[in-house]
N, C-alpha and C. Protein backbone atom coordinates (compact mmCIF):
# COMPACT_ATOMS: atom_id res chain seq x y z
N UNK A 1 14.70 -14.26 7.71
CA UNK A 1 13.41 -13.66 7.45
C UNK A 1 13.13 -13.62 5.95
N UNK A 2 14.26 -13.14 5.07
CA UNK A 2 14.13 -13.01 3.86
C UNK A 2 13.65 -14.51 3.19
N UNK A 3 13.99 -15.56 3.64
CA UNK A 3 13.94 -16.98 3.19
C UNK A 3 12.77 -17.33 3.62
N UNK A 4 12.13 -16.87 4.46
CA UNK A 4 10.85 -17.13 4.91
C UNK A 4 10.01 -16.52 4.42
N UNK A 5 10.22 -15.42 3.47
CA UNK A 5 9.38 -14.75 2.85
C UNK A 5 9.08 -15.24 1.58
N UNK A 6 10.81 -15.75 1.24
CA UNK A 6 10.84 -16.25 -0.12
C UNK A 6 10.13 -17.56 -0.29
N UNK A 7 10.09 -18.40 0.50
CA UNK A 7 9.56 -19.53 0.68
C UNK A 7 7.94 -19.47 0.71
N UNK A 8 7.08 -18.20 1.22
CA UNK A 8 6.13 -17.96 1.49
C UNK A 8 5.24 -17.43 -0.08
N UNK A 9 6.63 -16.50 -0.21
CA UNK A 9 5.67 -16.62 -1.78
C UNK A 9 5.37 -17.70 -2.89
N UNK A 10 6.93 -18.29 -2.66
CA UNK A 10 7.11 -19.54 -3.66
C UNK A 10 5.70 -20.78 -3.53
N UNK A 11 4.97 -20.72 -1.84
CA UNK A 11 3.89 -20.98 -1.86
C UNK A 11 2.82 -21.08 -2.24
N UNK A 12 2.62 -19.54 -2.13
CA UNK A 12 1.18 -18.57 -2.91
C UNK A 12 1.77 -18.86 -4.14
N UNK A 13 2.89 -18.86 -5.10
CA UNK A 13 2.40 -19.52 -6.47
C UNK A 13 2.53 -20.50 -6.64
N UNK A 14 2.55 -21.43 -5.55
CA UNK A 14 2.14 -22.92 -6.03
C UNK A 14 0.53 -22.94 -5.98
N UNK A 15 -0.06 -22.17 -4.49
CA UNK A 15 -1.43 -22.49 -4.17
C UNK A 15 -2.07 -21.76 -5.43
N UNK A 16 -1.23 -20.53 -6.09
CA UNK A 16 -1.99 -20.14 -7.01
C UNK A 16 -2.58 -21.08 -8.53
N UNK A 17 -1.25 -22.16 -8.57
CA UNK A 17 -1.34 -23.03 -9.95
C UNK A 17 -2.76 -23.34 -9.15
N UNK A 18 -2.57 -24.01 -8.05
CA UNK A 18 -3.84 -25.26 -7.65
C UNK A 18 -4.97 -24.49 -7.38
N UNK A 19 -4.55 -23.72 -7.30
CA UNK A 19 -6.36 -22.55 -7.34
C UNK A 19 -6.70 -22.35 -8.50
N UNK A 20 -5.63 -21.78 -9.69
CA UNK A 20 -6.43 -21.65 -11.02
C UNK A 20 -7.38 -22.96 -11.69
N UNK A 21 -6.37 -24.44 -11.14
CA UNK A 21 -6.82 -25.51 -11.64
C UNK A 21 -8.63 -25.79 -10.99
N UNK A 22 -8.75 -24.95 -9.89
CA UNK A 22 -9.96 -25.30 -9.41
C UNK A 22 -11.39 -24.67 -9.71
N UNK A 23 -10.34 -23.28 -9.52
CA UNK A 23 -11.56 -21.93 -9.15
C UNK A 23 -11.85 -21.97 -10.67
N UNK A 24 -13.05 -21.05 -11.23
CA UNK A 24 -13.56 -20.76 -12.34
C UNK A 24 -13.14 -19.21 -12.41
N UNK A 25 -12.53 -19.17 -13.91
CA UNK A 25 -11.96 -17.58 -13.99
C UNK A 25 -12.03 -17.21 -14.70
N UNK A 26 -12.14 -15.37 -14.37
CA UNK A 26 -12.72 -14.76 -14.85
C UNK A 26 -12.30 -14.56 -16.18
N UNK A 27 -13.00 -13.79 -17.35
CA UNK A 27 -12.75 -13.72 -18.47
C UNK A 27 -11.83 -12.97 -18.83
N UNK A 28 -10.32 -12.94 -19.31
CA UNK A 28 -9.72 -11.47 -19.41
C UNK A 28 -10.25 -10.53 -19.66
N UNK A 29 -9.70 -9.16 -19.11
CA UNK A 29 -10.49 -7.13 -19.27
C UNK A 29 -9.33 -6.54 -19.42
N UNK A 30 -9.42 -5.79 -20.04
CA UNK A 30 -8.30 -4.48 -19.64
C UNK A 30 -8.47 -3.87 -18.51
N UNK A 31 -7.34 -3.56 -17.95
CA UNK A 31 -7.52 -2.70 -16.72
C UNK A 31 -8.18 -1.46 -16.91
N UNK A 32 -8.51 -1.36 -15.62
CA UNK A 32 -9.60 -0.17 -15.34
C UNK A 32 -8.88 0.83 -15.60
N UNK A 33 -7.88 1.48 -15.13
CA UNK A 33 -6.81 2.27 -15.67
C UNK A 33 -6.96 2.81 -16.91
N UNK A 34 -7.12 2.12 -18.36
CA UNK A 34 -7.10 2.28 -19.29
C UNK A 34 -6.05 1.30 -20.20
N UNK A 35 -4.87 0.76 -19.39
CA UNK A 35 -3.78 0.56 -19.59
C UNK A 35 -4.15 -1.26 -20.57
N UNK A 36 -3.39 -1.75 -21.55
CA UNK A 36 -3.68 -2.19 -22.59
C UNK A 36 -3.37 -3.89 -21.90
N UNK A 37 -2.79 -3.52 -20.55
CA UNK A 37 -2.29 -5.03 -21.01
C UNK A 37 -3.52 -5.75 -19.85
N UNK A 38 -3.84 -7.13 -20.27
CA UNK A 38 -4.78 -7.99 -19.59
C UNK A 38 -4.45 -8.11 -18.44
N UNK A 39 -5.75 -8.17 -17.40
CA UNK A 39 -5.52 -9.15 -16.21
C UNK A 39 -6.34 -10.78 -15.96
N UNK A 40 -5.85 -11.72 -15.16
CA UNK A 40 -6.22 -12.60 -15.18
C UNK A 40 -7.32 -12.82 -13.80
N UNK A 41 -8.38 -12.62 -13.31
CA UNK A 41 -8.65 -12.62 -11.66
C UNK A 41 -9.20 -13.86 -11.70
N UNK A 42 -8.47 -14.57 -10.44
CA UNK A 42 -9.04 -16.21 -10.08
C UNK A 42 -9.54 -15.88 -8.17
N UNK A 43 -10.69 -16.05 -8.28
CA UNK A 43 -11.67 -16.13 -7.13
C UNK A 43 -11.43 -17.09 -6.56
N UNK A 44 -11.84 -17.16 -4.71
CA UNK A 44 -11.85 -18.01 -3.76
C UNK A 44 -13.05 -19.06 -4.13
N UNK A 45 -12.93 -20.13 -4.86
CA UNK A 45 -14.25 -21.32 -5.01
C UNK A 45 -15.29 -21.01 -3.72
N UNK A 46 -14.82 -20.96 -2.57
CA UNK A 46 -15.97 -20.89 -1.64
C UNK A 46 -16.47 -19.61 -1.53
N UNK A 47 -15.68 -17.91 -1.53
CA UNK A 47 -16.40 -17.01 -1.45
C UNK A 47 -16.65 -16.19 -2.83
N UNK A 48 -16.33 -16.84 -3.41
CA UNK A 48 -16.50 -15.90 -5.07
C UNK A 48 -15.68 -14.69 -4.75
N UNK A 49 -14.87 -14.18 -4.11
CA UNK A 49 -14.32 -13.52 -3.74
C UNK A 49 -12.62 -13.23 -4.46
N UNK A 50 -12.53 -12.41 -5.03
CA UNK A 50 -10.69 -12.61 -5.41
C UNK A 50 -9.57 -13.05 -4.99
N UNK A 51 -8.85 -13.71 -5.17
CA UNK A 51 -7.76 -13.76 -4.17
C UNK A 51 -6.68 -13.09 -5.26
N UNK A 52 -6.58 -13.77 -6.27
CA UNK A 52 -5.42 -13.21 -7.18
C UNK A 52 -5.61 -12.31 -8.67
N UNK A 53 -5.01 -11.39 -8.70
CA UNK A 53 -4.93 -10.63 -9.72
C UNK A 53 -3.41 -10.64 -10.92
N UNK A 54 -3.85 -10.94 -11.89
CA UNK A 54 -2.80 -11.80 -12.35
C UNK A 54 -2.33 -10.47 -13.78
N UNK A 55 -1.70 -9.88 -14.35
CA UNK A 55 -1.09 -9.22 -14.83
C UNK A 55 -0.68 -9.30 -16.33
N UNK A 56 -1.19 -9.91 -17.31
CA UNK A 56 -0.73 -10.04 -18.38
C UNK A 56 0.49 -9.33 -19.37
N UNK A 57 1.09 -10.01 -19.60
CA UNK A 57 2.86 -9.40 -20.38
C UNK A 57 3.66 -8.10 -19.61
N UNK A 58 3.42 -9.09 -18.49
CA UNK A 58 4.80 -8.31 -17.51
C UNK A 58 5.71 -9.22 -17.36
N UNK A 59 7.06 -8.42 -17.63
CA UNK A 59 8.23 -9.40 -17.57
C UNK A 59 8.34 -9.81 -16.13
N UNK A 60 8.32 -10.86 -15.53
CA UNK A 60 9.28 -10.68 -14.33
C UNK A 60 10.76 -11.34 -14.38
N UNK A 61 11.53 -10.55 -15.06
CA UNK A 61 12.73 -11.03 -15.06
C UNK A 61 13.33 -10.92 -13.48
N UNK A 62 14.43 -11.72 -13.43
CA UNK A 62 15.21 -11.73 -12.19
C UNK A 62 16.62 -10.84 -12.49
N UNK A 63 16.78 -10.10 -11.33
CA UNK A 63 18.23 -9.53 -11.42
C UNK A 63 18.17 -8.88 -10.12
N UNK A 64 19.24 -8.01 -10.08
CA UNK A 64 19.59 -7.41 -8.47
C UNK A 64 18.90 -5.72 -8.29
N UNK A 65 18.54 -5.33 -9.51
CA UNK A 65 17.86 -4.02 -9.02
C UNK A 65 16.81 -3.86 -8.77
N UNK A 66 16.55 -3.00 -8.46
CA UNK A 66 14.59 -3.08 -7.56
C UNK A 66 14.51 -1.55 -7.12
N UNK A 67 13.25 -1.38 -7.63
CA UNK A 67 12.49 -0.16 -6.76
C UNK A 67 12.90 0.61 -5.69
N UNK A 68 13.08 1.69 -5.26
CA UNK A 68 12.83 1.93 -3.70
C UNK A 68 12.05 1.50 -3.28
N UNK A 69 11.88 1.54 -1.80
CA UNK A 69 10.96 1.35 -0.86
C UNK A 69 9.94 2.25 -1.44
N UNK A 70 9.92 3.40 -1.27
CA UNK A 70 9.36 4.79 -1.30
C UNK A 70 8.60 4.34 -2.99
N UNK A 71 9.40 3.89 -3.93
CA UNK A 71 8.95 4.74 -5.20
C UNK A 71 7.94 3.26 -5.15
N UNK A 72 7.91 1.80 -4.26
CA UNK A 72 7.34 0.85 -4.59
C UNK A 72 6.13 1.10 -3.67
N UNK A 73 5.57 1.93 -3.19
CA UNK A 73 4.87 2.25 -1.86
C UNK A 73 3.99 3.15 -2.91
N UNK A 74 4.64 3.90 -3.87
CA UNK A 74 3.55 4.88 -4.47
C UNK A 74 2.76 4.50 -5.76
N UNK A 75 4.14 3.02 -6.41
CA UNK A 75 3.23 2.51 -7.51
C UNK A 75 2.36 1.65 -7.36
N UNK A 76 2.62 0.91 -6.10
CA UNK A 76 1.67 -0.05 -5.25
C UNK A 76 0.39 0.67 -4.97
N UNK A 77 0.37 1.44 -4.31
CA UNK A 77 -0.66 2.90 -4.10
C UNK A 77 -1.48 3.41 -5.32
N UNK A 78 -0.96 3.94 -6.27
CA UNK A 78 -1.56 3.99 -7.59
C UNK A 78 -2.31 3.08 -7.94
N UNK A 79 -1.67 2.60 -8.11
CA UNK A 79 -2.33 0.83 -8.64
C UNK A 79 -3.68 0.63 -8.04
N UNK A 80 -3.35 0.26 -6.90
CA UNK A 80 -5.05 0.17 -6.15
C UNK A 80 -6.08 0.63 -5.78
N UNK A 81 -5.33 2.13 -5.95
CA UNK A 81 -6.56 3.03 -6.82
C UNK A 81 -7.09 3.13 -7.81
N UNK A 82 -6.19 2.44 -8.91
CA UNK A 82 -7.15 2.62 -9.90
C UNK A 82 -7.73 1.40 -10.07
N UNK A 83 -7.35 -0.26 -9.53
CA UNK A 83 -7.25 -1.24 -10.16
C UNK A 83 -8.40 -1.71 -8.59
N UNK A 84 -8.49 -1.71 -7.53
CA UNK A 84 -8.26 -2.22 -6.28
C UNK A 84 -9.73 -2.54 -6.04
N UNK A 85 -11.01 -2.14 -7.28
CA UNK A 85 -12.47 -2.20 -7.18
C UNK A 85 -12.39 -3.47 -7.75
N UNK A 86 -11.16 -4.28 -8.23
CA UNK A 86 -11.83 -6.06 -8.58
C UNK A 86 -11.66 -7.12 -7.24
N UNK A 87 -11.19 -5.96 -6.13
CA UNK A 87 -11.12 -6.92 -4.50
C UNK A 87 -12.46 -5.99 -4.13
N UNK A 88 -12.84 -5.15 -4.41
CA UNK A 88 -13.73 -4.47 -3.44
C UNK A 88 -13.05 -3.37 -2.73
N UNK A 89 -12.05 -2.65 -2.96
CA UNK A 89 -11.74 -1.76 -2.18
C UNK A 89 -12.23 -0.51 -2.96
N UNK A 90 -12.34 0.06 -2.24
CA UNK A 90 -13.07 1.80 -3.03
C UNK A 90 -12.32 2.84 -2.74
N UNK A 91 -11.37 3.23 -1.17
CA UNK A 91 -10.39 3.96 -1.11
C UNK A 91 -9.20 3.48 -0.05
N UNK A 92 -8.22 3.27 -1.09
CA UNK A 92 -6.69 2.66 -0.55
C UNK A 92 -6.34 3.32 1.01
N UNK A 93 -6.68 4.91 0.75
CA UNK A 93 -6.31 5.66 2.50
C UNK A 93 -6.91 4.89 3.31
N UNK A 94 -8.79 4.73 3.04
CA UNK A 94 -9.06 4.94 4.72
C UNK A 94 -9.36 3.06 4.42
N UNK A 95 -9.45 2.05 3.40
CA UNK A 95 -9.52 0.76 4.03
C UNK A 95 -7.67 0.08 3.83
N UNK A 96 -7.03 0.48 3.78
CA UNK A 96 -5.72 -0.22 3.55
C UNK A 96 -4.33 1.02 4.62
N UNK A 97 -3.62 0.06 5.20
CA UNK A 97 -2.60 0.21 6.07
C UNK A 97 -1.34 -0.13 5.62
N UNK A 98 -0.64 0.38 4.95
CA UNK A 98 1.14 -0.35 4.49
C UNK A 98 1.41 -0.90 5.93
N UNK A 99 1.99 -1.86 5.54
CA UNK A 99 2.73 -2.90 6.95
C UNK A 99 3.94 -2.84 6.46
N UNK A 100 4.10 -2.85 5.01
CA UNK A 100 6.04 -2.96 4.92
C UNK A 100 6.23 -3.10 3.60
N UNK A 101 7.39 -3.21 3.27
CA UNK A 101 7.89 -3.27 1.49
C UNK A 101 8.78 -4.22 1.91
N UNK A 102 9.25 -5.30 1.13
CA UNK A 102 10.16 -6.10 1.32
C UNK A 102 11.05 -6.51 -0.14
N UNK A 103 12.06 -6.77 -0.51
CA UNK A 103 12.95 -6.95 -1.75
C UNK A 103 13.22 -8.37 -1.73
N UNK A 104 12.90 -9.14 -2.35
CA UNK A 104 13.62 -10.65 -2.14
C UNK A 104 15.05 -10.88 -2.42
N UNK A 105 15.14 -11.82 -2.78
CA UNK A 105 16.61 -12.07 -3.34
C UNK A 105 16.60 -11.93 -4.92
N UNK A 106 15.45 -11.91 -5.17
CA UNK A 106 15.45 -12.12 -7.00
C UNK A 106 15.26 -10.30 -6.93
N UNK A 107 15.45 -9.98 -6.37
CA UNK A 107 15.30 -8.28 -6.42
C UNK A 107 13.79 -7.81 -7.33
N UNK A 108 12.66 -8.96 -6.37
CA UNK A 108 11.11 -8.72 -6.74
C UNK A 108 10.98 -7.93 -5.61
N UNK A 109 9.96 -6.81 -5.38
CA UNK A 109 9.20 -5.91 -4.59
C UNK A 109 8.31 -6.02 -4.29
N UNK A 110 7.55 -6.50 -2.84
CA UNK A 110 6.40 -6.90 -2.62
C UNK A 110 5.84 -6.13 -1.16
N UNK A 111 4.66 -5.55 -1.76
CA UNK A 111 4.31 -4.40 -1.02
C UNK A 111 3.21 -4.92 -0.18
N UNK A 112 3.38 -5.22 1.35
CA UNK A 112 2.02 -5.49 2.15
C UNK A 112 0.91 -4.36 2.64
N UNK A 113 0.11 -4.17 2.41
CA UNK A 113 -1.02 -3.49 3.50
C UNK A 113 -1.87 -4.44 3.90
N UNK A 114 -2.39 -3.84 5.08
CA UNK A 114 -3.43 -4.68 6.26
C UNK A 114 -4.81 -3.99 5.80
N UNK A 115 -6.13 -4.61 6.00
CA UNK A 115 -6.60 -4.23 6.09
C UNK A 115 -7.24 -3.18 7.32
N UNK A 116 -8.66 -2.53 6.89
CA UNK A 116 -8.85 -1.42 8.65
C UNK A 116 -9.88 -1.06 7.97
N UNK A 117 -11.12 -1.10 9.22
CA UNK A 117 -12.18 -0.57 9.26
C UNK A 117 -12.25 0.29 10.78
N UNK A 118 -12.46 1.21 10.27
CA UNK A 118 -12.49 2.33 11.62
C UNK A 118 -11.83 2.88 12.35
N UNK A 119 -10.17 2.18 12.10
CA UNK A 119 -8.99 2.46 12.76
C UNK A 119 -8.70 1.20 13.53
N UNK A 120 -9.35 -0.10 13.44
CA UNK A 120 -9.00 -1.48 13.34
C UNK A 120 -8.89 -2.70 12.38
N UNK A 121 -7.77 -3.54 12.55
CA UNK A 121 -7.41 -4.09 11.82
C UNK A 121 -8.46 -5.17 11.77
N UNK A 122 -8.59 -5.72 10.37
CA UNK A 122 -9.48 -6.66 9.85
C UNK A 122 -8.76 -7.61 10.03
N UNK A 123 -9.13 -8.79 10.44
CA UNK A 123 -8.61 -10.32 10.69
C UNK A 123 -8.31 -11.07 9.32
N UNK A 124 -7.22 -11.56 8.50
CA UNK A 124 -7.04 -12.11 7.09
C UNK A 124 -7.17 -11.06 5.96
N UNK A 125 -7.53 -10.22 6.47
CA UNK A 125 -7.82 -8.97 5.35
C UNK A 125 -6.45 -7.96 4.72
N UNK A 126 -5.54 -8.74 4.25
CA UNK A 126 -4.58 -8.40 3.68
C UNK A 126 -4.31 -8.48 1.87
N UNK A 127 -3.48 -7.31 1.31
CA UNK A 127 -3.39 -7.45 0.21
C UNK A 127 -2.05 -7.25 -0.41
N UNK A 128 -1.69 -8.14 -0.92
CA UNK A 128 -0.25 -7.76 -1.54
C UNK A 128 0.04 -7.26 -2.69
N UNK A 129 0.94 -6.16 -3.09
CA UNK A 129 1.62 -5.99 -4.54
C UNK A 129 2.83 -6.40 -4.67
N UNK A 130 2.78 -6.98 -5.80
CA UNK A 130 4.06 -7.63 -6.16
C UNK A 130 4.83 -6.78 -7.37
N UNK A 131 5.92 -6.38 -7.62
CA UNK A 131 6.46 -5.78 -8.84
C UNK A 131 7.95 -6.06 -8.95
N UNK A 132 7.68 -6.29 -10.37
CA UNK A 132 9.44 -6.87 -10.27
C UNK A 132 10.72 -5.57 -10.65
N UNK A 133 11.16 -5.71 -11.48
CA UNK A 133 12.53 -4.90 -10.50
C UNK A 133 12.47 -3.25 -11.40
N UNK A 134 11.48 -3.35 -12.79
CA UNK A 134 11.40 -2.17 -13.21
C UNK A 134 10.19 -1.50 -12.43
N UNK A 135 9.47 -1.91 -11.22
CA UNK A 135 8.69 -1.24 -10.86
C UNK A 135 7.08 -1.88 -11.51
N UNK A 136 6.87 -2.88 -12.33
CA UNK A 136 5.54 -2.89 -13.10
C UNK A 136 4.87 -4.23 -11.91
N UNK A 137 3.34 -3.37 -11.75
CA UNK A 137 2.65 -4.61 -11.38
C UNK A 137 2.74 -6.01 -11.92
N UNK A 138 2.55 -6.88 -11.29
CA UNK A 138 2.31 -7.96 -12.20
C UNK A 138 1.66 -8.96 -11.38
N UNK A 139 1.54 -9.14 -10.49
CA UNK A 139 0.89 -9.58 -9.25
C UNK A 139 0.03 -8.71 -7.84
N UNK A 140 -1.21 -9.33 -7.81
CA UNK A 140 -1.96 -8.71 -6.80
C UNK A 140 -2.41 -9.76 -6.02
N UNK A 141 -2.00 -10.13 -4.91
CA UNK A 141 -2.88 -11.33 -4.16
C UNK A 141 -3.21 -10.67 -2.76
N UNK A 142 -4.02 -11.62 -2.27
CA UNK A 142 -4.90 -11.62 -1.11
C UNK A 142 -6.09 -11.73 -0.63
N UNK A 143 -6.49 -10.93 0.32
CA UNK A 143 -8.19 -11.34 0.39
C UNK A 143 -8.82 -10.02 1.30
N UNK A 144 -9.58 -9.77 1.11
CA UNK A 144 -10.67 -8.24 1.22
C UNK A 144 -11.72 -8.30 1.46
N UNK A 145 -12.18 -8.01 2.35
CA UNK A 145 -14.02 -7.83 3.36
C UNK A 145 -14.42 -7.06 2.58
N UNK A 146 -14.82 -6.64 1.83
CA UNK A 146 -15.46 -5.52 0.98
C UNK A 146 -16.86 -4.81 2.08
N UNK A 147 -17.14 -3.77 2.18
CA UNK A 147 -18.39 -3.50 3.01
C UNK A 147 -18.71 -3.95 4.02
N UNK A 148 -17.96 -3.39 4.90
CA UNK A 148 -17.79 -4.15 6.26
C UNK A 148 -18.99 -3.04 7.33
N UNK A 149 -19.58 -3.55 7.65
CA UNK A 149 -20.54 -2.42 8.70
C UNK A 149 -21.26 -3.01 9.65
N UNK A 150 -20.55 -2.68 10.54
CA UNK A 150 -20.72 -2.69 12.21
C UNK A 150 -21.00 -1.91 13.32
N UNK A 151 -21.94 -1.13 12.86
CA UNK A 151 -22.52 -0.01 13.36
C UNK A 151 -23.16 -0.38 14.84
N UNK A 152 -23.54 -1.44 14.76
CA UNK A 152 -24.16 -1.71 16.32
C UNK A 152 -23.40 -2.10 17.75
N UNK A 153 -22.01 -2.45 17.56
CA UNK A 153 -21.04 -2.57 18.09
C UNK A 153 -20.32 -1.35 18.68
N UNK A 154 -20.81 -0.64 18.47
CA UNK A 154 -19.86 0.67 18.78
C UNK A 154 -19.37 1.06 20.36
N UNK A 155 -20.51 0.73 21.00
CA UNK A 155 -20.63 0.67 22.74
C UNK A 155 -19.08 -0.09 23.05
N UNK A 156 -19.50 -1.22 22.39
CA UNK A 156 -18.54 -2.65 22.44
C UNK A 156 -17.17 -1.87 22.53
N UNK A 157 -16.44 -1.51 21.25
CA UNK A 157 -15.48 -0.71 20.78
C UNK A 157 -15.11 0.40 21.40
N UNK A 158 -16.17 1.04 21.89
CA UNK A 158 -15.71 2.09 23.22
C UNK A 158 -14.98 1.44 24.85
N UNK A 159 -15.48 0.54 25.01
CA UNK A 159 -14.76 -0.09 26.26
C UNK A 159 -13.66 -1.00 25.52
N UNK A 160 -13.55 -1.55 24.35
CA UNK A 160 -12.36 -2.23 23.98
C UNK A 160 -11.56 -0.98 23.76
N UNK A 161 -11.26 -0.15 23.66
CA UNK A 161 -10.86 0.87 23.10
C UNK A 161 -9.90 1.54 24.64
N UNK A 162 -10.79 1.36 25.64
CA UNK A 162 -10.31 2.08 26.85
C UNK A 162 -9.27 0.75 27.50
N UNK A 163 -9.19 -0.44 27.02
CA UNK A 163 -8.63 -1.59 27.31
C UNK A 163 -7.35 -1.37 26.69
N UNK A 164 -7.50 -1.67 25.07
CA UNK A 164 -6.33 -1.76 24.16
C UNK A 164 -6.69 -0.28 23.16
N UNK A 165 -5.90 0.64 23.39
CA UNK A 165 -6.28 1.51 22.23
C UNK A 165 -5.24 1.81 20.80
N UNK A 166 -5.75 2.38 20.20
CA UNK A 166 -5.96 1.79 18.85
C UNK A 166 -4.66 3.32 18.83
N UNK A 167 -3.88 3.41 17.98
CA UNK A 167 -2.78 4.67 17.48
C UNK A 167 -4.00 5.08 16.84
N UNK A 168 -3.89 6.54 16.80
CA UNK A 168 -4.63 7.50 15.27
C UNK A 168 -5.50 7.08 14.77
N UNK A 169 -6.73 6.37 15.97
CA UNK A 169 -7.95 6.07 15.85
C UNK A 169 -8.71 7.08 15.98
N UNK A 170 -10.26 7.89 15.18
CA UNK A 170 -10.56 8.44 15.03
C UNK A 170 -11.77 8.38 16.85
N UNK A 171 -12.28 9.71 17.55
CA UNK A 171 -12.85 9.60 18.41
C UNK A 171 -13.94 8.46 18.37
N UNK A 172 -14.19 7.38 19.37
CA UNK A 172 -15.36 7.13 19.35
C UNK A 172 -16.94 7.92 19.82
N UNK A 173 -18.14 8.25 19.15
CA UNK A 173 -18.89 8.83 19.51
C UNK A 173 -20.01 8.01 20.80
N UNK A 174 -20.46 8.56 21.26
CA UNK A 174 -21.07 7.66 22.27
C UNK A 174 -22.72 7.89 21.52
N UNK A 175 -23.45 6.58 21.46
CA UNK A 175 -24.64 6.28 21.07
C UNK A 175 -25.61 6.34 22.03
């Protein structure tokens, strides 16, 4: 599993070289945070949309120590609260789901959440943090529905709901 992960990222930064070479990007900013060091954001060519958030003068050295689970879950968390409005997210609780923390072999930390609108999961709507072993962002990838509203569906979602239901889904109201 671990090799499949590792292999998976080693991917995303290849697709990332061949995306920067394509996509048009954005101008470096300081983070929203306040915090001094640059980010790099390279958009999806077809949706103008972000995929990667790129981290300026973070080491990622390799070695065997790494984060907790726990302490990589809260800087991951932080982070996309303060940082998480250059995908479109506005609040980490109610549109983002942790799916898992995982440690590679280079003892990098890479934090998944799913996306969720309403107490269902968004289809591709995933976002990753990446941090290497002192805990510092340095990678943000993925992809984000920003303003998702489906208000007319709701009927729909009430009988899908009585089919497959959803954990710690909030009541549906009847229209």
């Amino acid at each position: 599993m671990k090799k499949l992960f590792t292999l998976s990222f080693m991917a995303a930064l290849l697709a990332l070289t061949l995306t920067a070479a394509a996509a048009p990007l954005v101008p470096l900013s300081p983070l929203a945070s306040g915090d001094k060091r640059e980010v790099e954001i390279i958009r999806d060519p077809a949706t103008n949309r972000p995929t990667f958030l790129l981290v300026k003068g973070v080491n990622r050295h390799h070695g065997h120590s790494a984060v907790s689970a726990e302490r990589a879950e809260a800087i991951a968390t932080d982070y996309l609260s303060a940082e998480g409005s250059a995908f479109g997210i506005s609040s980490v609780e109610s549109e983002l789901k942790l799916e898992r923390v995982e440690t590679d072999q280079l003892g990098l930390t890479h934090v998944r959440y799913h996306q969720i609108y309403q107490g269902l999961p968004v289809v591709t709507g995933e976002i990753y943090v990446h941090l290497n072993q002192t805990g510092e962002v340095y990678l943000v990838s993925g992809k984000f529905a920003p303003d998702i509203s489906l208000s007319p569906i709701r009927p729909y979602l009430c009988r899908m709901r009585r089919l497959w239901p959803v954990p710690n889904a909030p009541p549906m109201q009847s229209t």
